[in-house]
Protein backbone atom coordinates (compact mmCIF):
# COMPACT_ATOMS: atom_id res chain seq x y z
CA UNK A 1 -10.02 27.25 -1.34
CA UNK A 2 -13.51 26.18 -0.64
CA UNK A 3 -13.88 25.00 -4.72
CA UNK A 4 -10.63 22.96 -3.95
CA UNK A 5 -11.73 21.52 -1.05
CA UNK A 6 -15.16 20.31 -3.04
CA UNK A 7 -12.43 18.72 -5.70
CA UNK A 8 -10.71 16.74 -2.97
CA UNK A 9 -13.89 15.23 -1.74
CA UNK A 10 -15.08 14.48 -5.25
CA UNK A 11 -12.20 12.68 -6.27
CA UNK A 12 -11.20 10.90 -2.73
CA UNK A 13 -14.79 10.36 -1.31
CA UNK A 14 -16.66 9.81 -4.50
CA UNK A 15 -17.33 5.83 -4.66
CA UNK A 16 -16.29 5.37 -8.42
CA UNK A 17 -13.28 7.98 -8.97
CA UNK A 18 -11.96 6.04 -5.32
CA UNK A 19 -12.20 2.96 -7.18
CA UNK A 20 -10.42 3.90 -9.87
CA UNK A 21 -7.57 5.75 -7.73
CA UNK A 22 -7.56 2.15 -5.70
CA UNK A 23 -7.27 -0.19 -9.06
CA UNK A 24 -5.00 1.95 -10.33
CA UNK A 25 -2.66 1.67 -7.21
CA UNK A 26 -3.19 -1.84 -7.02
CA UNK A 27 -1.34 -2.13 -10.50
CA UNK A 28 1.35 0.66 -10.20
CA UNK A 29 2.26 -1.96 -6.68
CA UNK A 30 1.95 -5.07 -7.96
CA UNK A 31 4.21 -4.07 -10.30
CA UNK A 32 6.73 -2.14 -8.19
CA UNK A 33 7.21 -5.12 -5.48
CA UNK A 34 8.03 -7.83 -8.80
CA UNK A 35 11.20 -9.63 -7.17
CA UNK A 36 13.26 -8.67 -10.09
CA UNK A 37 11.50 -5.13 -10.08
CA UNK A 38 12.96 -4.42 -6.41
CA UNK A 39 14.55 -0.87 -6.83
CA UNK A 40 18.16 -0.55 -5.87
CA UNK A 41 17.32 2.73 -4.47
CA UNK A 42 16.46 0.65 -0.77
CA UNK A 43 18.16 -2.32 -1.69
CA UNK A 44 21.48 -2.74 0.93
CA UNK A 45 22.95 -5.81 -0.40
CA UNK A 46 21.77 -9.25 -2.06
CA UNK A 47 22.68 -12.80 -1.42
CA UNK A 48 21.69 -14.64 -4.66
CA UNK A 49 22.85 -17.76 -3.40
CA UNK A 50 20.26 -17.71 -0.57
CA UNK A 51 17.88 -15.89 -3.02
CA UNK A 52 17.53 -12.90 -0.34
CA UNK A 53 17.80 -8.96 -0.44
CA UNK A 54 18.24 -7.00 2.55
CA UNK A 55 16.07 -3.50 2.42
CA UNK A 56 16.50 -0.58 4.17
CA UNK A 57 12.71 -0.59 5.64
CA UNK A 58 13.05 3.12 6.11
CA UNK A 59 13.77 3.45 1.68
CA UNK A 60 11.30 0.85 1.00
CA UNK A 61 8.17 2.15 2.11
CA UNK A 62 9.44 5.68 1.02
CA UNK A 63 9.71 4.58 -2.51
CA UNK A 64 7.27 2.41 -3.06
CA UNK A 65 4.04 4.46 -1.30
CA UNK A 66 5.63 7.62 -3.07
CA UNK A 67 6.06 6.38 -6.18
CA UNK A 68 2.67 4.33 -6.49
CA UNK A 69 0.61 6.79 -5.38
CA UNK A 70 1.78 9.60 -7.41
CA UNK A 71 2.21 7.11 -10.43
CA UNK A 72 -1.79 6.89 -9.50
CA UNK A 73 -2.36 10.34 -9.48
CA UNK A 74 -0.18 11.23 -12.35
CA UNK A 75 0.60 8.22 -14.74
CA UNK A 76 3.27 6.74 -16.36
CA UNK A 77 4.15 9.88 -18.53
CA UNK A 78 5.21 12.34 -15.27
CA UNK A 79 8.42 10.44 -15.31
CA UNK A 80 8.68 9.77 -19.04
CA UNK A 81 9.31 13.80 -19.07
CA UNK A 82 10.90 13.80 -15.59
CA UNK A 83 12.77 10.91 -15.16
CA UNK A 84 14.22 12.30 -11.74
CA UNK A 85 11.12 13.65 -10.26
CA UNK A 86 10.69 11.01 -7.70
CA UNK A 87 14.07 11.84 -6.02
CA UNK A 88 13.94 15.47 -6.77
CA UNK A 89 10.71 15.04 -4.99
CA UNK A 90 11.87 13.10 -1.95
CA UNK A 91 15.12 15.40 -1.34
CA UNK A 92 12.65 18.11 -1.00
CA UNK A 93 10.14 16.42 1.20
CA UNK A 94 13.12 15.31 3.29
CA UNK A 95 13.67 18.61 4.20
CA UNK A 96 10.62 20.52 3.15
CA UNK A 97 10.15 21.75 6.96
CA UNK A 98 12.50 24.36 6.67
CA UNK A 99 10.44 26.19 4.07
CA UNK A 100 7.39 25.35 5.83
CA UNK A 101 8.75 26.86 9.23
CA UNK A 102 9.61 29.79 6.90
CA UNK A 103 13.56 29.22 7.93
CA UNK A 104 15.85 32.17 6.08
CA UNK A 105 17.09 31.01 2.37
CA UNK A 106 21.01 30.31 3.21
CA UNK A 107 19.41 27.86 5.96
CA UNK A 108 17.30 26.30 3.47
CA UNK A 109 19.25 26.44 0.09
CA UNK A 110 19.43 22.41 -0.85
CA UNK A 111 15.27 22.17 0.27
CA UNK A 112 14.74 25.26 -2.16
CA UNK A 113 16.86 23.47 -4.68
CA UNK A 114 15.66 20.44 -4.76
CA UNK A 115 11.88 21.92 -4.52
CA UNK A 116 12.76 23.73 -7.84
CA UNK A 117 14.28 20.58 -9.70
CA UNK A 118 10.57 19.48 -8.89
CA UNK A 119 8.90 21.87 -9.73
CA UNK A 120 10.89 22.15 -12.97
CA UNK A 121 9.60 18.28 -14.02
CA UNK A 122 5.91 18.66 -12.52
CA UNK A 123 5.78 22.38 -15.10
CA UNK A 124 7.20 20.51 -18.13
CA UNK A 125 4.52 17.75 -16.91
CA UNK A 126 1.67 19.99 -16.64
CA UNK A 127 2.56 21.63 -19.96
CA UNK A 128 1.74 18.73 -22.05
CA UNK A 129 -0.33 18.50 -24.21
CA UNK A 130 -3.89 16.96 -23.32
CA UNK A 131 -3.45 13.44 -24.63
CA UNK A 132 -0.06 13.11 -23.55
CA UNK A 133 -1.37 12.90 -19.93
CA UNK A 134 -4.45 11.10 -20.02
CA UNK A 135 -3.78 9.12 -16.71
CA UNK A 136 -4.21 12.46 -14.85
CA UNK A 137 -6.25 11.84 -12.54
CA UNK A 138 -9.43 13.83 -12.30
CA UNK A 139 -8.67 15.89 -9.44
CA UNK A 140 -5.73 17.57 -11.11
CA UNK A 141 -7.36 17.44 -14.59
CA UNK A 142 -10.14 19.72 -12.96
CA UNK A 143 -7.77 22.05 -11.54
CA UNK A 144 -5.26 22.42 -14.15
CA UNK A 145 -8.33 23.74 -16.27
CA UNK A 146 -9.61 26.30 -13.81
CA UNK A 147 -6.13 27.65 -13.31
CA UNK A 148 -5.38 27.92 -17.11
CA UNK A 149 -8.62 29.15 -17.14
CA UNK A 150 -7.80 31.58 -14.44
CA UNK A 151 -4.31 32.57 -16.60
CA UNK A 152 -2.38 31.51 -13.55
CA UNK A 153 0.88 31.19 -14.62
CA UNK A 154 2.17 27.16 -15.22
CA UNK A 155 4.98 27.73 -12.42
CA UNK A 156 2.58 28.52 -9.85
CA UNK A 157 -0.09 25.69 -11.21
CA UNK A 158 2.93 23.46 -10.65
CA UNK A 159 3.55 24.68 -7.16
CA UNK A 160 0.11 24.69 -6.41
CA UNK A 161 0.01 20.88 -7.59
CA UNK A 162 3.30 20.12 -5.91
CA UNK A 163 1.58 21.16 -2.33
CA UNK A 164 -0.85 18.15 -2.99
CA UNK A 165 1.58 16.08 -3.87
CA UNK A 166 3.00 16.57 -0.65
CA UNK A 167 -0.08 15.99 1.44
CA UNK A 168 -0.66 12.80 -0.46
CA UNK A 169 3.00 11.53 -0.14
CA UNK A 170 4.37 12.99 3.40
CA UNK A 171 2.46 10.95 6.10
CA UNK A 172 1.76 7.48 4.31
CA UNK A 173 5.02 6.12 4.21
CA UNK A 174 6.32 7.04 7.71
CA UNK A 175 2.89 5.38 8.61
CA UNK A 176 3.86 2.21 6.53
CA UNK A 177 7.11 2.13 8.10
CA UNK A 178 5.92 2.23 11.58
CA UNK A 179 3.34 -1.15 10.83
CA UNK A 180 6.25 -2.74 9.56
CA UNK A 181 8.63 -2.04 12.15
CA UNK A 182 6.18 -2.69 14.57
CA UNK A 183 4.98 -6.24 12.82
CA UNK A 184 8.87 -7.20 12.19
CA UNK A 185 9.18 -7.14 16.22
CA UNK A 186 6.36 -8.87 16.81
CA UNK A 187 6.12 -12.16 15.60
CA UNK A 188 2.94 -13.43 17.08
CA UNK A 189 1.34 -10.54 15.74
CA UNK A 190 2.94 -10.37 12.22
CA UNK A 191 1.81 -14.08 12.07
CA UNK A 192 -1.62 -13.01 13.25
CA UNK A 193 -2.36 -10.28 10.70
CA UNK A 194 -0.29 -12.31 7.84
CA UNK A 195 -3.31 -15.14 8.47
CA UNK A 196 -5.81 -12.06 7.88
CA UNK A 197 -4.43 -10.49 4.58
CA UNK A 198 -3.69 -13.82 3.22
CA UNK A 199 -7.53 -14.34 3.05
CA UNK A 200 -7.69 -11.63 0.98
CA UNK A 201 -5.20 -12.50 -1.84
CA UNK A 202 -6.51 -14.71 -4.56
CA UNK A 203 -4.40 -17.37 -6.39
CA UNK A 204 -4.84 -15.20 -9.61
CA UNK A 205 -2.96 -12.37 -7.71
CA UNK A 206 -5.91 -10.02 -7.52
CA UNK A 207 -6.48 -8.72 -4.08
CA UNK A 208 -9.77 -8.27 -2.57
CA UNK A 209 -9.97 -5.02 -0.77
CA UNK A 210 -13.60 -5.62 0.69
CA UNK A 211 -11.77 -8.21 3.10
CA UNK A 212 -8.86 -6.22 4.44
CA UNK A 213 -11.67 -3.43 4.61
CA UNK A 214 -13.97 -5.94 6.93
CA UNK A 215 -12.54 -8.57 7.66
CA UNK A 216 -8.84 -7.92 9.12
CA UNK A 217 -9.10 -6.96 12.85
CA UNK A 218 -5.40 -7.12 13.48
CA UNK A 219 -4.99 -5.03 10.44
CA UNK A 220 -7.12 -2.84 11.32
CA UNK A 221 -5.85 -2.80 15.38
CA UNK A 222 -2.49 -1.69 14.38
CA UNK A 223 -3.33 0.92 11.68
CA UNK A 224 -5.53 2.36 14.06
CA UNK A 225 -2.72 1.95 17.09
CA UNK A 226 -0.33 3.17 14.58
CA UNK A 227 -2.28 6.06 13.77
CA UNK A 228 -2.50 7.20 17.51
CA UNK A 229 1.34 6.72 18.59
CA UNK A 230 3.02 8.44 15.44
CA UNK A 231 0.54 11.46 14.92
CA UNK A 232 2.19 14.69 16.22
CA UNK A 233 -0.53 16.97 16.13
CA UNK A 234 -2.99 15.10 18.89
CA UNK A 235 -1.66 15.20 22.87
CA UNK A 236 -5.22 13.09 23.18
CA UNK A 237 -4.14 10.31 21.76
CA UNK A 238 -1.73 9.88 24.78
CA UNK A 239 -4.07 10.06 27.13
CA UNK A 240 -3.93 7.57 29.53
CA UNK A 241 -7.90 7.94 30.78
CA UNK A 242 -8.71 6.95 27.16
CA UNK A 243 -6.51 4.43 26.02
CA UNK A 244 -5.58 2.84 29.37
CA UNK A 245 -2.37 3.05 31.62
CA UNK A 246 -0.72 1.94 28.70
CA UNK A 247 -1.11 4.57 26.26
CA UNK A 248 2.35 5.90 26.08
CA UNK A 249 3.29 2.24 24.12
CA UNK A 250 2.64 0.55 21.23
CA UNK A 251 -0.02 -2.01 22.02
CA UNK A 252 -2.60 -2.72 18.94
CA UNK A 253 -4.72 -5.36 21.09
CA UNK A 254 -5.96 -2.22 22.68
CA UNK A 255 -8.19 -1.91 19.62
CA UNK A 256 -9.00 -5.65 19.23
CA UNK A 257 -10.39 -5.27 22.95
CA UNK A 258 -12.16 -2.37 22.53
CA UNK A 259 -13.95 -2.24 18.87
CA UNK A 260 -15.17 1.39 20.10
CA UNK A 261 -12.24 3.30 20.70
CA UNK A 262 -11.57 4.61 17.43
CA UNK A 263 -15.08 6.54 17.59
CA UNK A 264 -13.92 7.60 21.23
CA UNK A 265 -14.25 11.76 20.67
CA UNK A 266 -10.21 11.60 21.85
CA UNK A 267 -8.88 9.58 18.81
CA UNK A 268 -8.55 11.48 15.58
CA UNK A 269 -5.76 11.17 13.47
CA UNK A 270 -7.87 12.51 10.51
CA UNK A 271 -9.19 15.46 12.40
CA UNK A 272 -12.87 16.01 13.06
CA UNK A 273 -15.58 18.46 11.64
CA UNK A 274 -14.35 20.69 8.87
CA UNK A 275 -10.73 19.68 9.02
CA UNK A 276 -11.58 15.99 8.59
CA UNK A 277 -9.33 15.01 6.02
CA UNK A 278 -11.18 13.74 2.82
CA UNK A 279 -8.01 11.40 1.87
CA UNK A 280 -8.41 9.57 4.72
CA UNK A 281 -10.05 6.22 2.56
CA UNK A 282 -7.48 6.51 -0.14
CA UNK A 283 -4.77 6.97 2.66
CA UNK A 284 -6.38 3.81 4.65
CA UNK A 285 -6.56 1.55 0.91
CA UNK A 286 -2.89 2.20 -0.03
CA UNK A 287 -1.46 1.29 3.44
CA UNK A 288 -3.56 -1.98 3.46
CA UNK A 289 -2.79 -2.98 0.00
CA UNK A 290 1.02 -2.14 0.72
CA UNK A 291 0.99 -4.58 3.33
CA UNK A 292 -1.01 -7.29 2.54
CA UNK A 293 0.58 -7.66 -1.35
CA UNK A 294 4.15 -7.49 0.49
CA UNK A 295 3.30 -10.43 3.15
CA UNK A 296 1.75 -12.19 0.56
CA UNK A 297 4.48 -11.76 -1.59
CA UNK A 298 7.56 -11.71 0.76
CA UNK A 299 8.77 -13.77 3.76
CA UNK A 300 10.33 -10.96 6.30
CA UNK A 301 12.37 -11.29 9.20
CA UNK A 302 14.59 -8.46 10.73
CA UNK A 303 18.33 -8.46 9.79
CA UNK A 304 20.45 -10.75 12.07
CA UNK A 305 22.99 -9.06 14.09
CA UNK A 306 25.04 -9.48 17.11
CA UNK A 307 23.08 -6.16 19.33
CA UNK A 308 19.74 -7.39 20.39
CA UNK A 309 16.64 -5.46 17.66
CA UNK A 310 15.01 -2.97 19.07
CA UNK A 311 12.31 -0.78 18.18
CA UNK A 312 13.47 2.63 16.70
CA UNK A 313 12.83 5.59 18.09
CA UNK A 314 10.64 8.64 17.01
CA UNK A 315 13.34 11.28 15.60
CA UNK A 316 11.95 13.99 17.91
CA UNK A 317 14.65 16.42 16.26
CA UNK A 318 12.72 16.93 12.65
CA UNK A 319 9.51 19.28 13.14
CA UNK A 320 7.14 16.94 11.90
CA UNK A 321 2.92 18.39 10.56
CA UNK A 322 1.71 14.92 10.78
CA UNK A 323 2.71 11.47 10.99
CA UNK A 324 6.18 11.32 12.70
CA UNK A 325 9.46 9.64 11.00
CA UNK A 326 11.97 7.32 12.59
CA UNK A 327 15.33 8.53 14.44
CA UNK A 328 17.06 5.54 12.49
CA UNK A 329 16.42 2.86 10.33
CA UNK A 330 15.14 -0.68 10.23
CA UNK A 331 17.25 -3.58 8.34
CA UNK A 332 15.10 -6.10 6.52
CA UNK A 333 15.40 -9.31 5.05
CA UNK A 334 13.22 -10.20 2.66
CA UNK A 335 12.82 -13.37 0.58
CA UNK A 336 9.84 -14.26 -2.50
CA UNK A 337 7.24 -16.18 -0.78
CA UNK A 338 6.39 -20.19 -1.30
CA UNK A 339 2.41 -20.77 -1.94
């Protein structure tokens, strides 16, 4: 475990392998959020007349953080040989806390299923041949060696790469959710943060990351204030000596106010010491990029409807190791941008 943990930090803390992880997302989500690209798998219903879709916000950031991250990880040729691993994938993770809480198998049978359709694509993956999967990236490459090395058998180097795929996948699109809902009820905010990642897109498309990195406060306010409401695992973060008489609510100008609070020893959504989680930059990179290329790329406004919007709730019924999901769903119009 400790030679897995020094892979992890190579690959997600190391300057040059975390560039190449970030330009290689950068492509796999330019690509995904093409207008014409949109996937009907979040898509509700279109209105070409108008020149609008309506998203599911919920199936949008599922897909498209899933997808381009593990495109990044894995390349192009993961779904040339398993064309339904992404859903395969997702059906598990949607209910991979059963096996986790170690629920009996007739509780469990469609997360056991759908973690072996998985596991079947990842093995048949993993079994290529060398050049066949040359996008791997290095963290995998590395370990796929040692464990052939090791003669561990290619089912269990598949579920032992299948584990990582779920730490990389499970929190960051709940967490891209949450900015979104939160941004899609707040205009004045949205508009704020919009002005912020704008000045980071160039005309030829190209993003630069060393802005939304430095230069975004509002961006950076609610990640951080996202961070603290939606992580399950720290009571600190709701405590009200720390963050203010406030802290049970969303309110990201906490962290524009106070440019010290996220090194305040009671915020740590990453952990602290040993546990602090190398894949916290990647994590940080993808969510930015996600949402500056889709406000620079979209106009967004919430679904009309008769019933006043209101913020969803956290669904406090699904155990939950990390970042915490929505009790229901968010309905979004979106629209290709004018520049």
């Amino acid at each position: 475990m400790n030679l897995e943990r020094d892979w992890f930090k190579t690959q997600l803390l190391e300057p040059e392998l975390l560039q190449e992880l970030q330009d290689r997302y950068t492509q796999f989500l330019g690509q995904s959020l093409a207008w014409k690209d949109l996937s009907t798998l979040y898509i509700v219903s279109s209105n070409s007349a108008m020149n609008f879709k309506t998203v599911s916000l919920k199936g949008f950031a599922r897909h498209t953080v899933s997808y381009c991250s593990t495109s990044t990880f894995f390349g192009r040729a993961l779904l040339r040989v398993a064309s339904s691993f992404g859903q395969d994938y997702q059906d598990f993770e949607e209910e991979s806390w059963k096996i986790f809480y170690r629920l009996p198998w007739f509780l469990a049978r469609s997360s056991h299923a759908a973690k072996a359709k998985a596991l079947d694509g990842l093995e048949r993956y993993l079994l290529l041949p060398e050049e066949e999967r040359s996008e791997l990236a290095w963290l995998f490459q590395t370990m796929n060696t040692e464990l052939r090395y090791l003669s561990v058998p290619p089912r269990d180097v598949a579920g032992i790469t299948m584990i990582i795929i779920w730490a990389i996948n499970n929190n960051a699109h709940k967490i891209a959710f949450w900015i979104f809902a939160h941004l899609l009820h707040d205009p004045p905010l949205l508009a704020a943060l919009r002005a912020e990642t704008d000045a980071a897109c160039l005309p030829s498309g190209a993003i630069d990351v060393s802005v939304l990195l430095t230069a975004s406060p509002h961006l950076d306010a609610v990640w951080y204030e996202t961070l603290r409401m939606y992580n399950a695992t720290s009571a600190f973060h709701l405590n009200g000596v720390i963050f203010g008489t406030d802290a049970q609510a969303f309110n990201a100008r906490r962290f524009l106010e106070n440019k010290s609070l996220p090194r305040t020893k009671g915020y740590a959504p990453f952990g602290g010491g040993h546990t602090y989680r190398p894949g916290r930059l990647f994590a940080q990179r993808e969510i930015y990029l996600f949402v500056a290329m889709t406000l620079w790329q979209f106009e967004l406004e919430l679904e009309p409807r008769e019933a006043p919007h209101r913020m969803p709730k956290v669904d406090k019924n699904l155990p939950s190791a990390a970042a915490m999901g929505p009790a229901e769903d968010v309905l979004v119009r979106m629209q290709p941008r004018v520049h």
